[in-house]
Protein backbone atom coordinates (compact mmCIF):
# COMPACT_ATOMS: atom_id res chain seq x y z
CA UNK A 1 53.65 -46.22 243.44
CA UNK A 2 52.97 -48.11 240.02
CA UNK A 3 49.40 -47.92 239.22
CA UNK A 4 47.18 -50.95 240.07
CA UNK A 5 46.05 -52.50 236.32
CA UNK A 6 42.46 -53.58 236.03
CA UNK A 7 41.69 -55.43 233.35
CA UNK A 8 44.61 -54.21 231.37
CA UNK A 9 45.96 -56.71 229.59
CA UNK A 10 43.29 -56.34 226.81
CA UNK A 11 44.80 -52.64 226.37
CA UNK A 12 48.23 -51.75 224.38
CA UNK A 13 49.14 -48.03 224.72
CA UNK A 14 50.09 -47.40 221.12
CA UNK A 15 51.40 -43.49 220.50
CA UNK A 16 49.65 -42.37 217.46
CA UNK A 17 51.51 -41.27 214.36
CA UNK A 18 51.12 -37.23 214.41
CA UNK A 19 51.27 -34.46 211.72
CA UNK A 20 54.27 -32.59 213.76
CA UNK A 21 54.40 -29.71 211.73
CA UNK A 22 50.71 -29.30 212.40
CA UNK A 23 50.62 -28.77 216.11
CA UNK A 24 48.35 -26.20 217.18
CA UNK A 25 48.58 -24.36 220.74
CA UNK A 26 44.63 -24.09 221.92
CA UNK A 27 45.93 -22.14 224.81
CA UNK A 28 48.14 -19.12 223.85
CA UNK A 29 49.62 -18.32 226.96
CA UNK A 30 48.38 -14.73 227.06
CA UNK A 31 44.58 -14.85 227.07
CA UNK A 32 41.78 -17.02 226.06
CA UNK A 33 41.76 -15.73 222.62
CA UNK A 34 40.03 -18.94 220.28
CA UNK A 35 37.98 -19.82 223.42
CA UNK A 36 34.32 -18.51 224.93
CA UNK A 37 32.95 -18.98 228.07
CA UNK A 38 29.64 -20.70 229.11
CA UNK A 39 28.36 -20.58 232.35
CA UNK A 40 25.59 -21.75 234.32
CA UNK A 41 22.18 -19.85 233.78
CA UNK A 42 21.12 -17.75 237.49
CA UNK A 43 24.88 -19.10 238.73
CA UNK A 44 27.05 -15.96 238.72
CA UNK A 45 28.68 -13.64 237.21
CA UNK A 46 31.51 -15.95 234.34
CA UNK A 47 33.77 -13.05 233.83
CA UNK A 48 36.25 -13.48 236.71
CA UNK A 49 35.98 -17.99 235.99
CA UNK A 50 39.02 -17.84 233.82
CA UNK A 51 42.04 -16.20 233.68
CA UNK A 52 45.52 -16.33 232.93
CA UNK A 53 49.06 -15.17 234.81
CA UNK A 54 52.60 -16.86 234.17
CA UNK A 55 51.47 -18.52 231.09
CA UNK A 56 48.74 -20.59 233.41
CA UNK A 57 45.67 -20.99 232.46
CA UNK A 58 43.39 -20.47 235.94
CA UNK A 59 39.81 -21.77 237.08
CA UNK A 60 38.18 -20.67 239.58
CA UNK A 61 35.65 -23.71 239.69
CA UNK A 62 32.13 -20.98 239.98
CA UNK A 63 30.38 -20.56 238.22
CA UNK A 64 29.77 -23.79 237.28
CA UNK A 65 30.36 -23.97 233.45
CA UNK A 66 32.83 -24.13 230.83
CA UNK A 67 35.50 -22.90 228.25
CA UNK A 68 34.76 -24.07 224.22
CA UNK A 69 37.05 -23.72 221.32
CA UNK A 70 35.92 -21.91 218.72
CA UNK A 71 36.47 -24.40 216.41
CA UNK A 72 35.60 -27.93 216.03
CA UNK A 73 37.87 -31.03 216.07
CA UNK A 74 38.13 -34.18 215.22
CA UNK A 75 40.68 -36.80 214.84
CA UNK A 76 43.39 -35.59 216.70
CA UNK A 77 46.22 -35.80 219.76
CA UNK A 78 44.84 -33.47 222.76
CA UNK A 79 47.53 -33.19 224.87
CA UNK A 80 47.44 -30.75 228.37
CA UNK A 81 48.72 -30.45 232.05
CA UNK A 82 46.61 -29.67 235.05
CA UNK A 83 46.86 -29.65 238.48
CA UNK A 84 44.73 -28.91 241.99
CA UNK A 85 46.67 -25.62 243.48
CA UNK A 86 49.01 -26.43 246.41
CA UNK A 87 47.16 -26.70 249.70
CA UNK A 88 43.84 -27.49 248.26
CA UNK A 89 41.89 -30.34 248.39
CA UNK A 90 41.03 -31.09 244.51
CA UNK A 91 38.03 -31.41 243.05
CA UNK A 92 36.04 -32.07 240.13
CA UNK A 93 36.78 -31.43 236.76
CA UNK A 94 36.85 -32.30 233.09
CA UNK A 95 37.62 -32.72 229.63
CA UNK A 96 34.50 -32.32 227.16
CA UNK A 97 35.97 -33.78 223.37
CA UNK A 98 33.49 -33.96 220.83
CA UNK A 99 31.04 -31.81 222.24
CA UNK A 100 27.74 -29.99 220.34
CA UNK A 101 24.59 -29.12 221.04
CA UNK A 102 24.44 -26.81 224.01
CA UNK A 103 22.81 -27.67 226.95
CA UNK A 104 22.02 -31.18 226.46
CA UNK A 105 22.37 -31.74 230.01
CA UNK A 106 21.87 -28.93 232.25
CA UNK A 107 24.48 -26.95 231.12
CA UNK A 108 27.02 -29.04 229.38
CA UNK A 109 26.87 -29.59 226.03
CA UNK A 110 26.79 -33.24 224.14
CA UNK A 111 29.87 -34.43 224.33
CA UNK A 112 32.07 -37.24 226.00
CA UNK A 113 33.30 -35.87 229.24
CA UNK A 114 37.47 -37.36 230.68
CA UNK A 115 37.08 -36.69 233.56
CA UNK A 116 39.89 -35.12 235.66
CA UNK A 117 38.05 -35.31 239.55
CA UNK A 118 41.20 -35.85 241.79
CA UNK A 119 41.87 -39.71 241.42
CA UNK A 120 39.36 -40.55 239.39
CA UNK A 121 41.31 -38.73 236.04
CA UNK A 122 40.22 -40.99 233.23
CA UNK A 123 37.17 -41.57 233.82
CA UNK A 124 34.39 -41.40 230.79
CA UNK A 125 31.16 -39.91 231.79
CA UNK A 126 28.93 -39.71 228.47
CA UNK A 127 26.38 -36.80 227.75
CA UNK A 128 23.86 -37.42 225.44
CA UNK A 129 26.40 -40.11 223.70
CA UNK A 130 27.08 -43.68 223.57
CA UNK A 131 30.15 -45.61 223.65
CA UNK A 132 31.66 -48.98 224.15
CA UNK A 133 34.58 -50.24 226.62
CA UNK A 134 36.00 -53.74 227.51
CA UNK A 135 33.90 -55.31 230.72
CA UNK A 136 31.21 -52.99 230.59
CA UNK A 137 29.14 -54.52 233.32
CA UNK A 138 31.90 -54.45 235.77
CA UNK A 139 32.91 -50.62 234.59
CA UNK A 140 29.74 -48.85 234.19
CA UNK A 141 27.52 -46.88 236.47
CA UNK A 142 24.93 -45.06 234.89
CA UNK A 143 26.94 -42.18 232.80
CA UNK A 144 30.47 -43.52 233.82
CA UNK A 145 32.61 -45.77 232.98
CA UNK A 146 35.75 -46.27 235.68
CA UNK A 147 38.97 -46.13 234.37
CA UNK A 148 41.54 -48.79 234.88
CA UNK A 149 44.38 -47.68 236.85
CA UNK A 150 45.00 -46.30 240.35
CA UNK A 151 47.09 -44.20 242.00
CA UNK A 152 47.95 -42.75 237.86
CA UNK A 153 47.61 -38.97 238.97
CA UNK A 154 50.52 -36.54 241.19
CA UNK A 155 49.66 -35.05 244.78
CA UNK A 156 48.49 -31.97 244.69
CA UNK A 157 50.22 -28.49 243.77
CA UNK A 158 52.51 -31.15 241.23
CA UNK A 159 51.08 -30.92 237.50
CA UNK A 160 49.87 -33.95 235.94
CA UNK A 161 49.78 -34.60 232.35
CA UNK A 162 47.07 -35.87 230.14
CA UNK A 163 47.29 -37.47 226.12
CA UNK A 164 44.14 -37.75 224.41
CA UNK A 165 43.57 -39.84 221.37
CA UNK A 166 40.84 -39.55 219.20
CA UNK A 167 40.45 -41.61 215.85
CA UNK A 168 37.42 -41.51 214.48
CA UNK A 169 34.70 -43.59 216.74
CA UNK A 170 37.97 -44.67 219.52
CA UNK A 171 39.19 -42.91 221.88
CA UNK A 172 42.27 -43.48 223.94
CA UNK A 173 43.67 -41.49 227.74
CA UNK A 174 47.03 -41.82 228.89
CA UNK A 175 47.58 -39.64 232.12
CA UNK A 176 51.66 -39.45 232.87
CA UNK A 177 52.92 -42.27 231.03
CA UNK A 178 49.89 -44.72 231.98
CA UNK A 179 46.99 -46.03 229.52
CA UNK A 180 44.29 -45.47 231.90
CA UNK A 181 40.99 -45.90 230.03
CA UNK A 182 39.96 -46.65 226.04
CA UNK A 183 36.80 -46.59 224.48
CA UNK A 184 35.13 -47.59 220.87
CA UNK A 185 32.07 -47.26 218.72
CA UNK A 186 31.49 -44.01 220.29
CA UNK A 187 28.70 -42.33 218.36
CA UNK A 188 29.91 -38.89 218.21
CA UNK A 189 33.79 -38.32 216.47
CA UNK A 190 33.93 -34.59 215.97
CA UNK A 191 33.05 -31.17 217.92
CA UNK A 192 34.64 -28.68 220.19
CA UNK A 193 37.02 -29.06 223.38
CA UNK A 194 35.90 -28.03 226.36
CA UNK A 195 37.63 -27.32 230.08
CA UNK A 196 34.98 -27.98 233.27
CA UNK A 197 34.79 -25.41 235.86
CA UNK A 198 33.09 -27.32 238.46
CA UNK A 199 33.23 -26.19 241.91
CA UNK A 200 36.80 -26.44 242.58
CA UNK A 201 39.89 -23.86 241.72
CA UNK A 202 42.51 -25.59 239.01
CA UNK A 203 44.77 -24.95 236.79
CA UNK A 204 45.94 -25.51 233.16
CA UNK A 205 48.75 -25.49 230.64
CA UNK A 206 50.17 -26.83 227.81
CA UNK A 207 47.23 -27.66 225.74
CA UNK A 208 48.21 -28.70 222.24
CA UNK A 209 46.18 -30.24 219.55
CA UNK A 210 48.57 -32.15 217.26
CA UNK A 211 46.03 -33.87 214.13
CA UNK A 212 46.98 -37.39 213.52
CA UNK A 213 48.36 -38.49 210.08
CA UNK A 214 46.60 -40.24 207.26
């Protein structure tokens, strides 16, 4: 089914010129080297949260928490697949970009949170930010802002891919081949990545940070 457009004729899906060459795996594969865990204060015991098998990257969705690069980013192509394991329900779940200062919000960090909750992937839910998107009014609740398409994401147990864009103070999500939410002025531009463990078990692979060229 094609994706029901809201508003979308005021966005173009434009795919940003990339530095190849300069593509950088965030998840290896083989462990979680270049990541940490942060968990939930009182919520459990993180060390069983993560792990990996078959080259997948596996949450188990408690304690409620997170995994952080290492590094900071900024201006770049965040690409990565995900999906709700076969014969569950989904969940909730996210994508933290530009994220800082720990525990700004019980325990996620500042950041800008795209969301990945089972068919609402796309979403932006700020944390301790700001940002701008077209028809505000009609978009935003609170901390979110609803994304623009329907029907964008895969049944479960079928992987799902998401495309990132971040140039400096914009901010652009494609999820599989569909521009599905865009945002501007947004006043943070450069931080770590994070991956939400939230309550529900998921999965992840593929996660590649390609920097976009001057």
């Amino acid at each position: 089914m094609r994706p029901a457009l809201i508003g979308l004729s005021l966005f173009v899906w434009v795919a940003p010129a990339l530095a190849q060459d300069r593509s950088i795996r965030l998840f290896n594969g083989r462990d979680l080297e270049g990541w940490s865990v942060v968990a939930d204060e009182g919520s459990g015991e993180p060390a069983g949260t993560w792990t990996v098998a078959d080259g997948v990257l596996k949450c188990a969705g408690r304690p409620i928490g997170y995994l952080k690069t290492e590094k900071e980013y900024g201006d770049y192509a965040l690409a990565l697949e995900w999906r709700w394991p076969a014969g569950t329900q989904g969940g909730n779940g996210g994508v933290l970009v530009h994220a800082s200062t720990p525990r700004a919000l019980g325990v996620w960090p500042r950041s800008i949170e795209v969301q990945l909750a089972k068919d609402d992937a796309g979403d932006f839910w700020i944390i301790g930010t700001e940002l701008d998107v077209p028809d505000e009014t009609a978009r935003r609740t609170d901390r979110r802002y609803k994304n623009l398409t329907e029907d964008s994401e895969k049944p479960t147990g079928e992987w799902n891919r998401m495309e990132i864009v971040c140039r400096g103070s914009t901010i652009q999500v494609n999820v599989n081949g569909h521009l599905v939410n865009e945002a501007t002025n947004c006043s943070v531009t450069r931080g770590a990545i994070c991956l939400q463990s939230e309550g529900a078990p998921m999965e992840f692979r593929e996660i590649v940070i390609t920097p976009l060229a001057k």
